[in-house]
C-alpha atoms as a PDB file:
ATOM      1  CA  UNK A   1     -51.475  -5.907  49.716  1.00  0.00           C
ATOM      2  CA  UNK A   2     -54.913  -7.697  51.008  1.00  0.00           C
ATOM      3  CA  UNK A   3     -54.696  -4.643  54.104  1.00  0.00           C
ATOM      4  CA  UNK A   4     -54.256  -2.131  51.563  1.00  0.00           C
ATOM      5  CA  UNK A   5     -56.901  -3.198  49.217  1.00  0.00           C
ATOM      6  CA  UNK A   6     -59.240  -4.115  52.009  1.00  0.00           C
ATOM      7  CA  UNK A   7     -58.783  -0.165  53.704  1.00  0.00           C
ATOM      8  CA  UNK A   8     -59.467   1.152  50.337  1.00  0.00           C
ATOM      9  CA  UNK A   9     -62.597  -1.186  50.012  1.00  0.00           C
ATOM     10  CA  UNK A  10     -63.618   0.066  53.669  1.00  0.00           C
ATOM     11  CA  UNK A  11     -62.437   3.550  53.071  1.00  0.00           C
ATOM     12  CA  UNK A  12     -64.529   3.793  49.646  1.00  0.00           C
ATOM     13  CA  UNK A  13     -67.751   2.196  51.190  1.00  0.00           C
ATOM     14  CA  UNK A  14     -67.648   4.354  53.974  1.00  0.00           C
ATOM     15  CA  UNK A  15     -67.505   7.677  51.991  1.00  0.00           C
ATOM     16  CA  UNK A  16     -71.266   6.139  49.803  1.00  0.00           C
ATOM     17  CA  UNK A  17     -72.786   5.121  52.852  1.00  0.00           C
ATOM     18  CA  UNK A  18     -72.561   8.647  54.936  1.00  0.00           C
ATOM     19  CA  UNK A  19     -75.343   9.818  56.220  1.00  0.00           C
ATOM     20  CA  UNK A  20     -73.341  12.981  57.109  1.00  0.00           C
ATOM     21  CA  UNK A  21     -74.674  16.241  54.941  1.00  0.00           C
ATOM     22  CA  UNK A  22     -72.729  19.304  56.122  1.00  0.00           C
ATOM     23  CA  UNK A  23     -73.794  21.091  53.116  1.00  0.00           C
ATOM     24  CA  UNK A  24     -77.341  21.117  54.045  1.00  0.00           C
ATOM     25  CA  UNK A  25     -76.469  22.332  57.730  1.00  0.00           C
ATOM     26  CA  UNK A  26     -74.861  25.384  55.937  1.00  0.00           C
ATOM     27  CA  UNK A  27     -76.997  26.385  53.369  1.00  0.00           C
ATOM     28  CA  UNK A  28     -80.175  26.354  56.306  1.00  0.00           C
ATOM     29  CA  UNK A  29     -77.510  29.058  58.103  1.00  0.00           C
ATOM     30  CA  UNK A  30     -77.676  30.727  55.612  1.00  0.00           C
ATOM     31  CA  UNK A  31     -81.536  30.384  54.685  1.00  0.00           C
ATOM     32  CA  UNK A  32     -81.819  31.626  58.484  1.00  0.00           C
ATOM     33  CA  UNK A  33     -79.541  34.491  57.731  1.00  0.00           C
ATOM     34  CA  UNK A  34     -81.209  35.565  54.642  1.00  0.00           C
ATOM     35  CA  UNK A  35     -84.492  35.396  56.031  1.00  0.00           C
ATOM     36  CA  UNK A  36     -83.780  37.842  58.866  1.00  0.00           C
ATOM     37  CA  UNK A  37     -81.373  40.061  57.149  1.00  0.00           C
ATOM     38  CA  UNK A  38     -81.413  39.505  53.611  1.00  0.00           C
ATOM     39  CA  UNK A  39     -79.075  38.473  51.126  1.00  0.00           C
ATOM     40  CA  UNK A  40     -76.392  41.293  51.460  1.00  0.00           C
ATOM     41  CA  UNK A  41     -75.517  40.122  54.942  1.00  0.00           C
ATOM     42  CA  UNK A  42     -74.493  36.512  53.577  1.00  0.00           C
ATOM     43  CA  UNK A  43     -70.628  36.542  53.332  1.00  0.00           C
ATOM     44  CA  UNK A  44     -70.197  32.885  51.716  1.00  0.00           C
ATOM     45  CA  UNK A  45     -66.276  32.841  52.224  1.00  0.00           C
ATOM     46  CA  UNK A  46     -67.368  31.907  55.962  1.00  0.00           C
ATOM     47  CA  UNK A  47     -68.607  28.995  54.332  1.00  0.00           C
ATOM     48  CA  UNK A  48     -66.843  26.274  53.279  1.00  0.00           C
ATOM     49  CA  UNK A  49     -69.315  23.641  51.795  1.00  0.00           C
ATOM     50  CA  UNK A  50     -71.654  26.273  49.927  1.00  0.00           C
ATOM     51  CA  UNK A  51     -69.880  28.176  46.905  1.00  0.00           C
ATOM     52  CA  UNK A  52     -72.466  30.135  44.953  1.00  0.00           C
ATOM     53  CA  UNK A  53     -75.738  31.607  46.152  1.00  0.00           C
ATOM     54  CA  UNK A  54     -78.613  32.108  43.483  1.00  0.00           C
ATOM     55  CA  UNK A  55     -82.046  33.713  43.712  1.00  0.00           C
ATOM     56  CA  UNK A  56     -84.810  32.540  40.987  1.00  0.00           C
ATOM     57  CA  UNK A  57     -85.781  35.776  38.779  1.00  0.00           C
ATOM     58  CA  UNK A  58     -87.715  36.227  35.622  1.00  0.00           C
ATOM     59  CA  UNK A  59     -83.990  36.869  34.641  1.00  0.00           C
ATOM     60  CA  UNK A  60     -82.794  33.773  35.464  1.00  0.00           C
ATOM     61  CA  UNK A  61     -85.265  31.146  34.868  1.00  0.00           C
ATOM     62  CA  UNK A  62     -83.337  29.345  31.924  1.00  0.00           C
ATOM     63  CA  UNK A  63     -80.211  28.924  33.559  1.00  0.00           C
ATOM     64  CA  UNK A  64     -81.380  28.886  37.134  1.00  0.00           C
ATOM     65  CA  UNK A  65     -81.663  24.856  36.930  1.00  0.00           C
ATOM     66  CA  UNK A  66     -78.691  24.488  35.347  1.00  0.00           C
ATOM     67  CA  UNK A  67     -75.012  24.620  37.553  1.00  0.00           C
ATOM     68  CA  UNK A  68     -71.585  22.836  37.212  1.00  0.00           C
ATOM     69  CA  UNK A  69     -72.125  21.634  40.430  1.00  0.00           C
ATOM     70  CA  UNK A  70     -74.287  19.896  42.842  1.00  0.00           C
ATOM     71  CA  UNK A  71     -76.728  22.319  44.274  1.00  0.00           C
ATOM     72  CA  UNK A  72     -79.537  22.822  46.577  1.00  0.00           C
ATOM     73  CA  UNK A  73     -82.864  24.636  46.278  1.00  0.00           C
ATOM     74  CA  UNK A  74     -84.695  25.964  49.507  1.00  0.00           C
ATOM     75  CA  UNK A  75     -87.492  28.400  49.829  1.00  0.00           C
ATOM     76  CA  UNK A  76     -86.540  31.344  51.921  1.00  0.00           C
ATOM     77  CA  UNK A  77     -88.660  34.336  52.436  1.00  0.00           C
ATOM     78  CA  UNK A  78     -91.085  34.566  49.340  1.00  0.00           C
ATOM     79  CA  UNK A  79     -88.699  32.866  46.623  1.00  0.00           C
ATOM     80  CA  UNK A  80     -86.458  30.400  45.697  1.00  0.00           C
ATOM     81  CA  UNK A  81     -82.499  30.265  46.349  1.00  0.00           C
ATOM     82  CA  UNK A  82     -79.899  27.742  44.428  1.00  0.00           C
ATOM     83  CA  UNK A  83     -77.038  26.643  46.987  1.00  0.00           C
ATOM     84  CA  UNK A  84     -74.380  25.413  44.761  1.00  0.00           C
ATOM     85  CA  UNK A  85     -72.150  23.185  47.450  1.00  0.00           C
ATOM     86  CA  UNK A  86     -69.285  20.609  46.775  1.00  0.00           C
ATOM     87  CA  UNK A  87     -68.355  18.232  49.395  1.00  0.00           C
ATOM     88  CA  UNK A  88     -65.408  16.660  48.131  1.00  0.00           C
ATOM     89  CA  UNK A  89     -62.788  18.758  50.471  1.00  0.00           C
ATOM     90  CA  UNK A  90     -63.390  16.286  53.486  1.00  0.00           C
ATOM     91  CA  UNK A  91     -63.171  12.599  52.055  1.00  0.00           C
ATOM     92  CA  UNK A  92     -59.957  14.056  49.651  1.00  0.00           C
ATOM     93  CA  UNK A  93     -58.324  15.156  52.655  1.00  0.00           C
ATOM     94  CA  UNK A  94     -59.551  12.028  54.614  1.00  0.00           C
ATOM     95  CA  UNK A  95     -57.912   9.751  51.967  1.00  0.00           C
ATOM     96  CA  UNK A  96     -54.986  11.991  52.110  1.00  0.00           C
ATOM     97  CA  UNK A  97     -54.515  11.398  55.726  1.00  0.00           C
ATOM     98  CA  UNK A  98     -54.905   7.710  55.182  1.00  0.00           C
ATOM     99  CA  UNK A  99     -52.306   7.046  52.285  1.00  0.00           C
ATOM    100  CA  UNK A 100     -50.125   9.407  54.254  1.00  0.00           C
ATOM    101  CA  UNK A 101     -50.228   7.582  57.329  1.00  0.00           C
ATOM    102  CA  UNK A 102     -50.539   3.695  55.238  1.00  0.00           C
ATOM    103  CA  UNK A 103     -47.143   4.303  53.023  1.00  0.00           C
ATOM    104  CA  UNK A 104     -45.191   5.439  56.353  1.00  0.00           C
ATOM    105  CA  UNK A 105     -46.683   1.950  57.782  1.00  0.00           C
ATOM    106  CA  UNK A 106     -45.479   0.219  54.502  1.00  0.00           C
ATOM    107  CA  UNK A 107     -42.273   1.876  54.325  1.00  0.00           C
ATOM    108  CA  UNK A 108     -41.423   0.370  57.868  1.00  0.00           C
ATOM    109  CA  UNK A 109     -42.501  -2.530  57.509  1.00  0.00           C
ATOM    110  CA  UNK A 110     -40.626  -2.812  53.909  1.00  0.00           C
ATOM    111  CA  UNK A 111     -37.124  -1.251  55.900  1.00  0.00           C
ATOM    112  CA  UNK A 112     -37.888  -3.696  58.685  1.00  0.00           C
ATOM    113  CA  UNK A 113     -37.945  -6.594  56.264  1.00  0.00           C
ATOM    114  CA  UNK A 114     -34.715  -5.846  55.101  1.00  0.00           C
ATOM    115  CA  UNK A 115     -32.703  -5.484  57.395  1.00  0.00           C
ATOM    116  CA  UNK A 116     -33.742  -9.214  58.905  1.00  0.00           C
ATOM    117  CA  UNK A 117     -32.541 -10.218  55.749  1.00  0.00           C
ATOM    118  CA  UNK A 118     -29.552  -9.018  55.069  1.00  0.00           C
ATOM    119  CA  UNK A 119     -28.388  -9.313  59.016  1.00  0.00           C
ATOM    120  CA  UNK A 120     -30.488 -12.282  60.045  1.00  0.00           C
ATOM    121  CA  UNK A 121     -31.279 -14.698  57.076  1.00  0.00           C
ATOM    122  CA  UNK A 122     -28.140 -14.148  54.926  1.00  0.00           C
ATOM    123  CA  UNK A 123     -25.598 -14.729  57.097  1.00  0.00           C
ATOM    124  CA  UNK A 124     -27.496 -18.218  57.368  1.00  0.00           C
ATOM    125  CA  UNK A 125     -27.283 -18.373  54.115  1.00  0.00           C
ATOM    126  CA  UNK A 126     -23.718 -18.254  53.881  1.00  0.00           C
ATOM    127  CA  UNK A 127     -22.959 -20.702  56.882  1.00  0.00           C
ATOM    128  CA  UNK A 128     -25.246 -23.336  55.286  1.00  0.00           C
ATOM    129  CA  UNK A 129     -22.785 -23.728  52.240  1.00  0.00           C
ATOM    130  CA  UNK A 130     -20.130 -24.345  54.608  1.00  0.00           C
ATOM    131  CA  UNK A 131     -20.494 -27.887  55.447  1.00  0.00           C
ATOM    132  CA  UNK A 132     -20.826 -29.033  51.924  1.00  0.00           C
ATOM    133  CA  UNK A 133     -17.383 -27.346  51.165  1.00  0.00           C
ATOM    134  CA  UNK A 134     -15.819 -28.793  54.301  1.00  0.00           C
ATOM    135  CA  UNK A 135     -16.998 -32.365  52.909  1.00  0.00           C
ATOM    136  CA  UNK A 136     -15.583 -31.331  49.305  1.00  0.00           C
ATOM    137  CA  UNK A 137     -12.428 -31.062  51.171  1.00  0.00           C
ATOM    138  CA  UNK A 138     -11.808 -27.259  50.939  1.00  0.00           C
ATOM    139  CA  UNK A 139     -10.848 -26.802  54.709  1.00  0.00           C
ATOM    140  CA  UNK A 140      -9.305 -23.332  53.468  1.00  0.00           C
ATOM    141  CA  UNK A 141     -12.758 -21.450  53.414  1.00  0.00           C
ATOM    142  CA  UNK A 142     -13.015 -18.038  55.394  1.00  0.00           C
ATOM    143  CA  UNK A 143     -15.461 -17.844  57.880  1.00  0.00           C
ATOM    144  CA  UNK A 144     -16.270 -14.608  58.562  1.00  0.00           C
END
């Protein structure tokens, strides 16, 4: 219990205290890409941080700060673009991986534990009541 909860504690603190931004690395691709050949050429299913590309309009300008996700604004070319990004796919599948891996460790451990006791500690168990029977004057007891 005190290595799960202290691999959860280290797992957790890890995740805040990334200075890792993959997001950002993608949505300056894609500034780059924009910049040379323009918004058309930017296929964002190649993309796997960045979901939603936005341009600031006169159309726009009420909702253009407003998104159900985290985003990103960046000047590219004369105006500015909204990068919408989530980067929740890597730590889920990281903490997949790890409570995958830690209840295969626990289950082992667990089967491993049992089967000491039931072929180790009680037939010990069972031979320790036999002397007090023997005194008791039962010498008919099986012994297996």
């Amino acid at each position: 219990v005190i290595l799960f909860l202290g691999s959860n504690f280290l797992l957790h603190f890890s995740e805040k205290n990334s200075t890792g931004r993959p997001y950002r690395i993608e949505a300056e691709r894609i500034a780059k890409i924009i910049e040379k050949k323009g918004v058309s050429a930017v296929d964002l299913k190649n993309y796997s941080y960045i979901l939603h590309l936005e341009e600031y309009t006169e159309k726009n300008k009420s909702t253009f700060f407003h998104s159900d996700y985290d985003y990103l604004i960046l000047p590219v070319r004369s105006g500015l673009y909204r990068f919408d990004y989530s980067c929740t796919e890597e730590s889920h599948s990281r903490n997949a991986v790890f409570y995958a891996v830690f209840f295969i460790f626990f289950s082992f451990v667990f089967s491993l534990l049992l089967f000491l006791r039931n072929h180790l500690i009680k037939p010990f168990e069972e031979i320790s009541e036999i002397p007090y029977a023997l005194a008791r004057g039962n010498l008919t007891i099986p012994l297996k």
